[in-house]
C-alpha atoms as a PDB file:
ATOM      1  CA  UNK A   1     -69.705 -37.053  46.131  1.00  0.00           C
ATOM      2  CA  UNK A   2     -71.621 -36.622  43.175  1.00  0.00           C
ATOM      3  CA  UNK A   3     -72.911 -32.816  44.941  1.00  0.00           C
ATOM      4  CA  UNK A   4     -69.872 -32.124  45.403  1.00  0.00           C
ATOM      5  CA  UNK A   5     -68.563 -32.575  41.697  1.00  0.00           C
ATOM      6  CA  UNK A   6     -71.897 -30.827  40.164  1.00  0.00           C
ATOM      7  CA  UNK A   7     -71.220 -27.699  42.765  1.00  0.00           C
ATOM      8  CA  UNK A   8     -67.679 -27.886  40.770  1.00  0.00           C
ATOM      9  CA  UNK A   9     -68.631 -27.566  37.914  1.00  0.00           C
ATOM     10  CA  UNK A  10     -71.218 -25.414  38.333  1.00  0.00           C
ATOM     11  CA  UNK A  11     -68.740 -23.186  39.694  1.00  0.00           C
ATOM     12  CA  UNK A  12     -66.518 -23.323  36.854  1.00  0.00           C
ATOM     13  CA  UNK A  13     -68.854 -22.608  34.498  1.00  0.00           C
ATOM     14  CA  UNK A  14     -69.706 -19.213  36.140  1.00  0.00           C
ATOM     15  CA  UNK A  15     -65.969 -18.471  36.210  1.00  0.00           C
ATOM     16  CA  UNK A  16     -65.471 -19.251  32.513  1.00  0.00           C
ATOM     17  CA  UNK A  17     -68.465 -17.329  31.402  1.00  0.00           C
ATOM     18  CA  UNK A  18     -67.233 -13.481  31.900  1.00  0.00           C
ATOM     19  CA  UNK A  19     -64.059 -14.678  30.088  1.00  0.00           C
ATOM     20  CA  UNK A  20     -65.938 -16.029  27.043  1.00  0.00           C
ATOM     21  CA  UNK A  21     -67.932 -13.019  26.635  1.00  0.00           C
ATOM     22  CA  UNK A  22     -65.162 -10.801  27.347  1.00  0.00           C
ATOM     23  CA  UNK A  23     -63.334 -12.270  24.565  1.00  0.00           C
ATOM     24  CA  UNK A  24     -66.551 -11.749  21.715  1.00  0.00           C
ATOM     25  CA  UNK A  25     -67.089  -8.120  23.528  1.00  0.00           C
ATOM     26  CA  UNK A  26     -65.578  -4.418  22.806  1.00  0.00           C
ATOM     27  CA  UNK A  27     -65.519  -2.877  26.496  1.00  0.00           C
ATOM     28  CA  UNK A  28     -65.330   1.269  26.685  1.00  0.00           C
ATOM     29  CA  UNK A  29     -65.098   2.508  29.637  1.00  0.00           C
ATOM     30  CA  UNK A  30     -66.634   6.113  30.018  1.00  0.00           C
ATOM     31  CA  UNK A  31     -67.832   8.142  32.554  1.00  0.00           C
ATOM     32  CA  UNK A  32     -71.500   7.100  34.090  1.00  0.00           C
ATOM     33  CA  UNK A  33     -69.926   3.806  33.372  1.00  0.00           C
ATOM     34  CA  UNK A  34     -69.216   0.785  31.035  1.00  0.00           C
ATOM     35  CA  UNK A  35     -70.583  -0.017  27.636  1.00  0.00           C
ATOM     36  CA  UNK A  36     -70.359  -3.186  26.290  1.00  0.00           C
ATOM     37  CA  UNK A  37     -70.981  -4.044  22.891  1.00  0.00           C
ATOM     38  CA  UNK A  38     -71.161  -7.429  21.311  1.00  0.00           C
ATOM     39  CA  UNK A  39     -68.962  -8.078  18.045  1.00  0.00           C
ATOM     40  CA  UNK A  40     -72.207  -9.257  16.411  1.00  0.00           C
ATOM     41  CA  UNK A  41     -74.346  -6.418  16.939  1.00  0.00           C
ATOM     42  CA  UNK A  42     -71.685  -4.356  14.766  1.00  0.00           C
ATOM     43  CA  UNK A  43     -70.255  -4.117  11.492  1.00  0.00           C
ATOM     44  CA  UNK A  44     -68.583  -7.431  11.360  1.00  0.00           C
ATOM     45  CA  UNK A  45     -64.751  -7.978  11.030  1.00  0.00           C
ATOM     46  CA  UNK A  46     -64.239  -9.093   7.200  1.00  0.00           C
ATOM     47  CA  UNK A  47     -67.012  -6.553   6.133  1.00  0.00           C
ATOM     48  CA  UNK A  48     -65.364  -3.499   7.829  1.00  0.00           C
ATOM     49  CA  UNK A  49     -63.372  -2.897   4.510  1.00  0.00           C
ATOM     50  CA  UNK A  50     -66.464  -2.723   2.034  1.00  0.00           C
ATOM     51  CA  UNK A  51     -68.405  -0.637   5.114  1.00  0.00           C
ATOM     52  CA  UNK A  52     -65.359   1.693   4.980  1.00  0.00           C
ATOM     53  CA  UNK A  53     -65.117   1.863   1.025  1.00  0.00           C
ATOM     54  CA  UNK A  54     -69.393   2.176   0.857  1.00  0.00           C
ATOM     55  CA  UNK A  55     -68.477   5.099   3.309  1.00  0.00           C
ATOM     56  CA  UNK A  56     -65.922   6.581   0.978  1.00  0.00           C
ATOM     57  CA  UNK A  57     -68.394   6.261  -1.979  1.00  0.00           C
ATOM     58  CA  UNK A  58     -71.664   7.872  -0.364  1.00  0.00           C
ATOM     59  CA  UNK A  59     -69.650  10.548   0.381  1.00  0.00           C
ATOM     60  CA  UNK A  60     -70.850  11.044   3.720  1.00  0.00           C
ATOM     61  CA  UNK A  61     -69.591  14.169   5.373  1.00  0.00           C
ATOM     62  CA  UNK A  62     -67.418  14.828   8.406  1.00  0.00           C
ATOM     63  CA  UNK A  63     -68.929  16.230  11.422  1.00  0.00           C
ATOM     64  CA  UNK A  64     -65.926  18.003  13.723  1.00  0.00           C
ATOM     65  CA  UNK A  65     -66.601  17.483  17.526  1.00  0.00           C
ATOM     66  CA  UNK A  66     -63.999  19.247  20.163  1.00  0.00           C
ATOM     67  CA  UNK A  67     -64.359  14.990  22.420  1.00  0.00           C
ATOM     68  CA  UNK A  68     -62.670  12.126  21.620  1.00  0.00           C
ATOM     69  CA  UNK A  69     -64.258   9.390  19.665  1.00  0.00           C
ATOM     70  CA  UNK A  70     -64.446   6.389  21.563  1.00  0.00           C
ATOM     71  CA  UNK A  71     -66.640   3.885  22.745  1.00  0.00           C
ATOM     72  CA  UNK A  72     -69.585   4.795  25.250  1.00  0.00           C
ATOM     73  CA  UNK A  73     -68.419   8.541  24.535  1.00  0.00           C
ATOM     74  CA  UNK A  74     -71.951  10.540  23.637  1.00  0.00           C
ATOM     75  CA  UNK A  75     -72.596  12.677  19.903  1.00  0.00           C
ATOM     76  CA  UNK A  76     -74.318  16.098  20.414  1.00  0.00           C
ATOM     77  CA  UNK A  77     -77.971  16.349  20.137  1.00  0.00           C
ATOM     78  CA  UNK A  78     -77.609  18.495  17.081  1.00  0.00           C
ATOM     79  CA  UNK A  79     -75.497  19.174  14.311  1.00  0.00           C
ATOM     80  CA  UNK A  80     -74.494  15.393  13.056  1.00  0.00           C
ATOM     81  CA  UNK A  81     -76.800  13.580  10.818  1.00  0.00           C
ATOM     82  CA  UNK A  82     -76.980   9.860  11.299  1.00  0.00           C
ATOM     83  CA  UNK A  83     -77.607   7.098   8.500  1.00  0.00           C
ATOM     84  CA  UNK A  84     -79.390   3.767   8.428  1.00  0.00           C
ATOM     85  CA  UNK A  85     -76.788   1.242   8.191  1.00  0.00           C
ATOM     86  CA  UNK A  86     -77.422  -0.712   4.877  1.00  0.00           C
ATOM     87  CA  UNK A  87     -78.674  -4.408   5.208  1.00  0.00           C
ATOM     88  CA  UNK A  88     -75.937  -5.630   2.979  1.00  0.00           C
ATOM     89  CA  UNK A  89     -73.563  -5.331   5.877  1.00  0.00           C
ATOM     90  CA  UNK A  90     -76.096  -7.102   7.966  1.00  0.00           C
ATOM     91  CA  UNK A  91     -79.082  -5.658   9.737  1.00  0.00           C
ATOM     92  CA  UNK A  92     -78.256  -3.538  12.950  1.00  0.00           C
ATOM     93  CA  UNK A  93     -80.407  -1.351  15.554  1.00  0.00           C
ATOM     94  CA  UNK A  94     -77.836   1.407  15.164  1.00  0.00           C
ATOM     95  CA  UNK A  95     -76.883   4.276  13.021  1.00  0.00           C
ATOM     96  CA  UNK A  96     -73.718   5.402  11.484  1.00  0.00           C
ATOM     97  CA  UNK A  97     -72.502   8.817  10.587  1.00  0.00           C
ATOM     98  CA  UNK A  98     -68.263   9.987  10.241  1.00  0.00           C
ATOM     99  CA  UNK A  99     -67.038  11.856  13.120  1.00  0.00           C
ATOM    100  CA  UNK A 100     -63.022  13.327  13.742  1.00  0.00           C
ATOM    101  CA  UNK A 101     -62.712  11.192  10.400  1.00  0.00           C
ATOM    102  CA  UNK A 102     -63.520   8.361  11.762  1.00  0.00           C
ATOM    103  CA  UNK A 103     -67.112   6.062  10.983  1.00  0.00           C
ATOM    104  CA  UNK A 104     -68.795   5.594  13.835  1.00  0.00           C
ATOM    105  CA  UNK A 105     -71.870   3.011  14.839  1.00  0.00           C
ATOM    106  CA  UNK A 106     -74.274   5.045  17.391  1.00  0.00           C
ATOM    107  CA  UNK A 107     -77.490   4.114  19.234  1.00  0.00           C
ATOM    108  CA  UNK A 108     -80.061   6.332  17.527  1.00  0.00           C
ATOM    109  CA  UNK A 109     -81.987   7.446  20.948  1.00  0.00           C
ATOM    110  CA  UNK A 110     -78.654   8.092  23.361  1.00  0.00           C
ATOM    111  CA  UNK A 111     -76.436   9.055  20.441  1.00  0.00           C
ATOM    112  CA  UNK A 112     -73.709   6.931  22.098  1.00  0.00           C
ATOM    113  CA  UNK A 113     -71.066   5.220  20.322  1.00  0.00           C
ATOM    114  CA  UNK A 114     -70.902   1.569  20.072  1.00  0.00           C
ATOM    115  CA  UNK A 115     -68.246   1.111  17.721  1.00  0.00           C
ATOM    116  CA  UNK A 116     -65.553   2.871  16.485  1.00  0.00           C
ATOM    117  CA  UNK A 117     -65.188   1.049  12.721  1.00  0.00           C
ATOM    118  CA  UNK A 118     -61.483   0.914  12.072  1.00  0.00           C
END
């Protein structure tokens, strides 16, 4: 009996798990496949205004691609400049630069998106 009710839970837990991390996860779907990006590995939620507004103030320019900006999409190799995100809006692996008008967060070596910062 008490199998039995461990194998239970055991296999609730492994159902509930995708759904948890679904629900702390951005999901883009691109072709070669899906990209999934923790919240925490971002620009946060309540510091996405100041990011914006630091954004605003460094004047960084706007680079023009002829894609869509979205998640798991991939930058061109040359012509955008990318910029160390500043520690103040906590310390990240990735890069950020303004594309289409809109900031983006990119993974330095693929030059894919990982967040769009809206």
């Amino acid at each position: 009996m008490r199998n039995r009710i461990l194998a239970i839970a055991a296999i609730a837990t492994a159902i509930s798990t995708p759904i948890a991390a679904q629900a702390q996860s951005t999901v883009g779907v691109v072709r070669g496949g899906t990209v999934i990006v923790d919240d925490n590995e971002g620009i946060a939620v309540d510091q996405r205004p100041a990011f914006r507004e630091y954004i605003v103030r460094e004047r960084v320019p706007n680079y023009t691609i002829p894609d869509r900006v979205i998640v798991g999409g991939v930058l061109p190799e040359t012509g955008v400049t990318y910029y160390d995100v500043p520690q103040t809006f906590g310390v990240t692996p990735y890069r950020y630069t303004v594309v289409n008008g809109q900031t983006v967060l990119v993974e330095p070596r693929s030059r894919r998106i990982v967040q769009v910062v809206e």
